[in-house]
Protein backbone atom coordinates (compact mmCIF):
# COMPACT_ATOMS: atom_id res chain seq x y z
CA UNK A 1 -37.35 -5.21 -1.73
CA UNK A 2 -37.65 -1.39 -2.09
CA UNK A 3 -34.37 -0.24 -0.98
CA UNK A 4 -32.46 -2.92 -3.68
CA UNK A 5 -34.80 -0.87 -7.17
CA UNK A 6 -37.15 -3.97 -7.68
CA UNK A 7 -40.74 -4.05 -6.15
CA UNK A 8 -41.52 -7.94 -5.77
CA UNK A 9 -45.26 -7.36 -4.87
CA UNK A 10 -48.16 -5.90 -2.86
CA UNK A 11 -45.86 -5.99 0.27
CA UNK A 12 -43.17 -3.89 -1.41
CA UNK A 13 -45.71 -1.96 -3.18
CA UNK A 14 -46.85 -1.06 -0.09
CA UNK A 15 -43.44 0.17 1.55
CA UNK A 16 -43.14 2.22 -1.54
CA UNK A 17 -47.11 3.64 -0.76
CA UNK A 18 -45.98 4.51 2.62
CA UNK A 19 -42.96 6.35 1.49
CA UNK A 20 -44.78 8.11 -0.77
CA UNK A 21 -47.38 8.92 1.52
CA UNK A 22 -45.13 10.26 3.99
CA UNK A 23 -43.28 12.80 1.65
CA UNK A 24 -46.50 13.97 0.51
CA UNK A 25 -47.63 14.54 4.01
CA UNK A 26 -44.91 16.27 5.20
CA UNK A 27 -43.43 18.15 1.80
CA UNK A 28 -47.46 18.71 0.68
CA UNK A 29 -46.28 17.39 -2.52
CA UNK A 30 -49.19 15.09 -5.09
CA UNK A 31 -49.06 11.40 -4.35
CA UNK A 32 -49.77 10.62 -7.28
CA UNK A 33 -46.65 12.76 -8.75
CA UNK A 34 -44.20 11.05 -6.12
CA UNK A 35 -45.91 7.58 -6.65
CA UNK A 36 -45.05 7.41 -10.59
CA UNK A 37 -41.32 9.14 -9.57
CA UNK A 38 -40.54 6.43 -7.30
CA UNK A 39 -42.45 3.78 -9.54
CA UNK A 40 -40.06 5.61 -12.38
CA UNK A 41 -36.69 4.11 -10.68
CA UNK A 42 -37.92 0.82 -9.49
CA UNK A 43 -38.04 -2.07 -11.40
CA UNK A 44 -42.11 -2.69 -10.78
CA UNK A 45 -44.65 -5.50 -12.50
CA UNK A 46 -47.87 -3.99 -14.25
CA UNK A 47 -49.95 -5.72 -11.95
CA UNK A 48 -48.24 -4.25 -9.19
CA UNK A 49 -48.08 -0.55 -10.59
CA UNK A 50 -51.38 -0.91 -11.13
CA UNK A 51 -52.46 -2.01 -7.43
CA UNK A 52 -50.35 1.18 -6.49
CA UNK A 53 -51.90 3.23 -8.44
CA UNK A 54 -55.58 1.94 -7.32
CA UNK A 55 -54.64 2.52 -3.77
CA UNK A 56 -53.35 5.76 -4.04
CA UNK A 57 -55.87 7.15 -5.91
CA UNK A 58 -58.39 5.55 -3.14
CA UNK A 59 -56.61 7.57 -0.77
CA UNK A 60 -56.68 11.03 -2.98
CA UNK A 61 -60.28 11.09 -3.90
CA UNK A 62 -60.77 10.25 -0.36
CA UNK A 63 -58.54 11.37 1.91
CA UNK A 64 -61.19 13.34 3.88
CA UNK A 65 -63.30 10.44 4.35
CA UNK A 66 -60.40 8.47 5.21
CA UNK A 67 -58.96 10.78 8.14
CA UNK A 68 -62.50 11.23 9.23
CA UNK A 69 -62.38 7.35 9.57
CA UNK A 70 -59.24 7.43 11.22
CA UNK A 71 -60.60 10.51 13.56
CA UNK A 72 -63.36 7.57 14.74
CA UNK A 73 -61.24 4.81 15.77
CA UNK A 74 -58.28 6.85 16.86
CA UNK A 75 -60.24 9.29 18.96
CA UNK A 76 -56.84 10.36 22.13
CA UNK A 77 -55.29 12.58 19.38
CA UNK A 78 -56.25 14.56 16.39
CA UNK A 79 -55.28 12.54 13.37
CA UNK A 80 -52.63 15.72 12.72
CA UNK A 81 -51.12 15.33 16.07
CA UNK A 82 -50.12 11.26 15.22
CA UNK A 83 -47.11 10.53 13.79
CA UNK A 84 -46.74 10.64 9.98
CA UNK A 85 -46.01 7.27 10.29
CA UNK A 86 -48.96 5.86 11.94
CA UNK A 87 -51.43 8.44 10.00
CA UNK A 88 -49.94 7.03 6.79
CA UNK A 89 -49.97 3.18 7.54
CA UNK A 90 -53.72 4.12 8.88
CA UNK A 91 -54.89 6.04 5.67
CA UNK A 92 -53.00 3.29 3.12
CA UNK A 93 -55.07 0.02 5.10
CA UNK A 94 -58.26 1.56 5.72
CA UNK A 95 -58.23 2.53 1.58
CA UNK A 96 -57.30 -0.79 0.78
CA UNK A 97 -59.72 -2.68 3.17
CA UNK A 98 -62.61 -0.74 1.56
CA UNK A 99 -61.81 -1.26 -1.89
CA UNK A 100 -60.05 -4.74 -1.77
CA UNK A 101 -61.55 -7.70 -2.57
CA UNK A 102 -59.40 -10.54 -3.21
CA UNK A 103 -57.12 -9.64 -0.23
CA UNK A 104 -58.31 -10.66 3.04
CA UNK A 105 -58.85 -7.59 5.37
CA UNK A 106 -56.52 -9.83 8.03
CA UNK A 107 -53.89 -10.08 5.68
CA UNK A 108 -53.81 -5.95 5.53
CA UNK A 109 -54.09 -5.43 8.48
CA UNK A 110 -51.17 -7.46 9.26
CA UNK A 111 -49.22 -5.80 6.77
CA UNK A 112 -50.28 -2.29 8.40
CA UNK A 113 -49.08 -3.92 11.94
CA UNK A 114 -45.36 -5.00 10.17
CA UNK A 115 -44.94 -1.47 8.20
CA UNK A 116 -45.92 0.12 11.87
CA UNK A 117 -43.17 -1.67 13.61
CA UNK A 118 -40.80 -1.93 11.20
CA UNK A 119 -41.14 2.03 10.69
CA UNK A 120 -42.96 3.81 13.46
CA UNK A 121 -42.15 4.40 17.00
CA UNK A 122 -41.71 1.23 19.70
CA UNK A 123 -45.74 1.95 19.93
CA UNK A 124 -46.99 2.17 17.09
CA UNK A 125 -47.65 -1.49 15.96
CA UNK A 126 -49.65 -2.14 18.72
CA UNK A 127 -51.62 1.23 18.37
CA UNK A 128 -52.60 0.53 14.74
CA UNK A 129 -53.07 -2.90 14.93
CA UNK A 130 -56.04 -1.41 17.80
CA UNK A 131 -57.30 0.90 14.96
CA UNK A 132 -57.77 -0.98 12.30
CA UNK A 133 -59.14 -4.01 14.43
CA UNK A 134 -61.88 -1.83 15.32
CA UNK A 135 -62.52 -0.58 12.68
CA UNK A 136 -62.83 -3.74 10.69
CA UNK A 137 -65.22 -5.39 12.91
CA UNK A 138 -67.19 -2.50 12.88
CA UNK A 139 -67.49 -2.19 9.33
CA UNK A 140 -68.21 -6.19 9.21
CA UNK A 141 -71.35 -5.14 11.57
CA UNK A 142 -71.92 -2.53 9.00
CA UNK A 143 -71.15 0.39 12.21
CA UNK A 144 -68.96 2.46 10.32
């Protein structure tokens, strides 16, 4: 679990993706610098510090891409206007849907819906669990 210094796998490593995400969002601080802090003071497998560092380097070299992505399926507010929260589970599962495969997009996507309501608003699961549905069957009918 994150908060007890020991990341037990791709769920945790997520957590610790969002966190990171969100203090780089709102500080404006490198991912990649707060990723290997945090990584720094957990105790973290190889494999996972290295799916960590896959996804957030996915999400730096493509961060445009990725919020234009987001702009397409989440088209009532600006992707700056959502909450850092929801922006942040959004960018992390859309960059690991594209690159992934030997996770199921399902089984992201249901991760993304968990990290939503376990740390966004009361809304928020259901809103990204609408995003990235779309946009996952649209990319499966090659749309996107």
């Amino acid at each position: 679990m994150v908060g007890m210094g020991i990341i037990n796998g791709r769920s945790d490593a997520r957590v610790m993706l969002l966190q990171s995400l969100c203090e780089a969002d709102i500080a404006a601080h490198s991912i990649m610098l707060i990723l290997d802090r945090k990584m720094d003071t957990f105790t973290i497998s190889g494999e996972v510090a290295r799916f960590s560092r896959i996804i957030a380097r996915e999400i730096c070299d493509n961060y445009t891409s990725i919020d234009a992505t987001i702009k397409r399926y989440a088209t009532l507010r600006p992707v700056i206007e959502l909450s850092t929260i929801d922006r942040n589970v959004l960018r992390l599962a859309i960059a690991e849907i594209t690159i992934s495969d030997d996770v199921p997009a399902a089984v992201i996507i249901n991760e993304a819906v968990e990290m939503a309501r376990n740390f966004g608003s009361e809304e928020s699961f259901k809103f990204v669990n609408g995003v990235l549905g779309t946009f996952y069957k649209c990319k499966q009918l090659n749309m996107e």
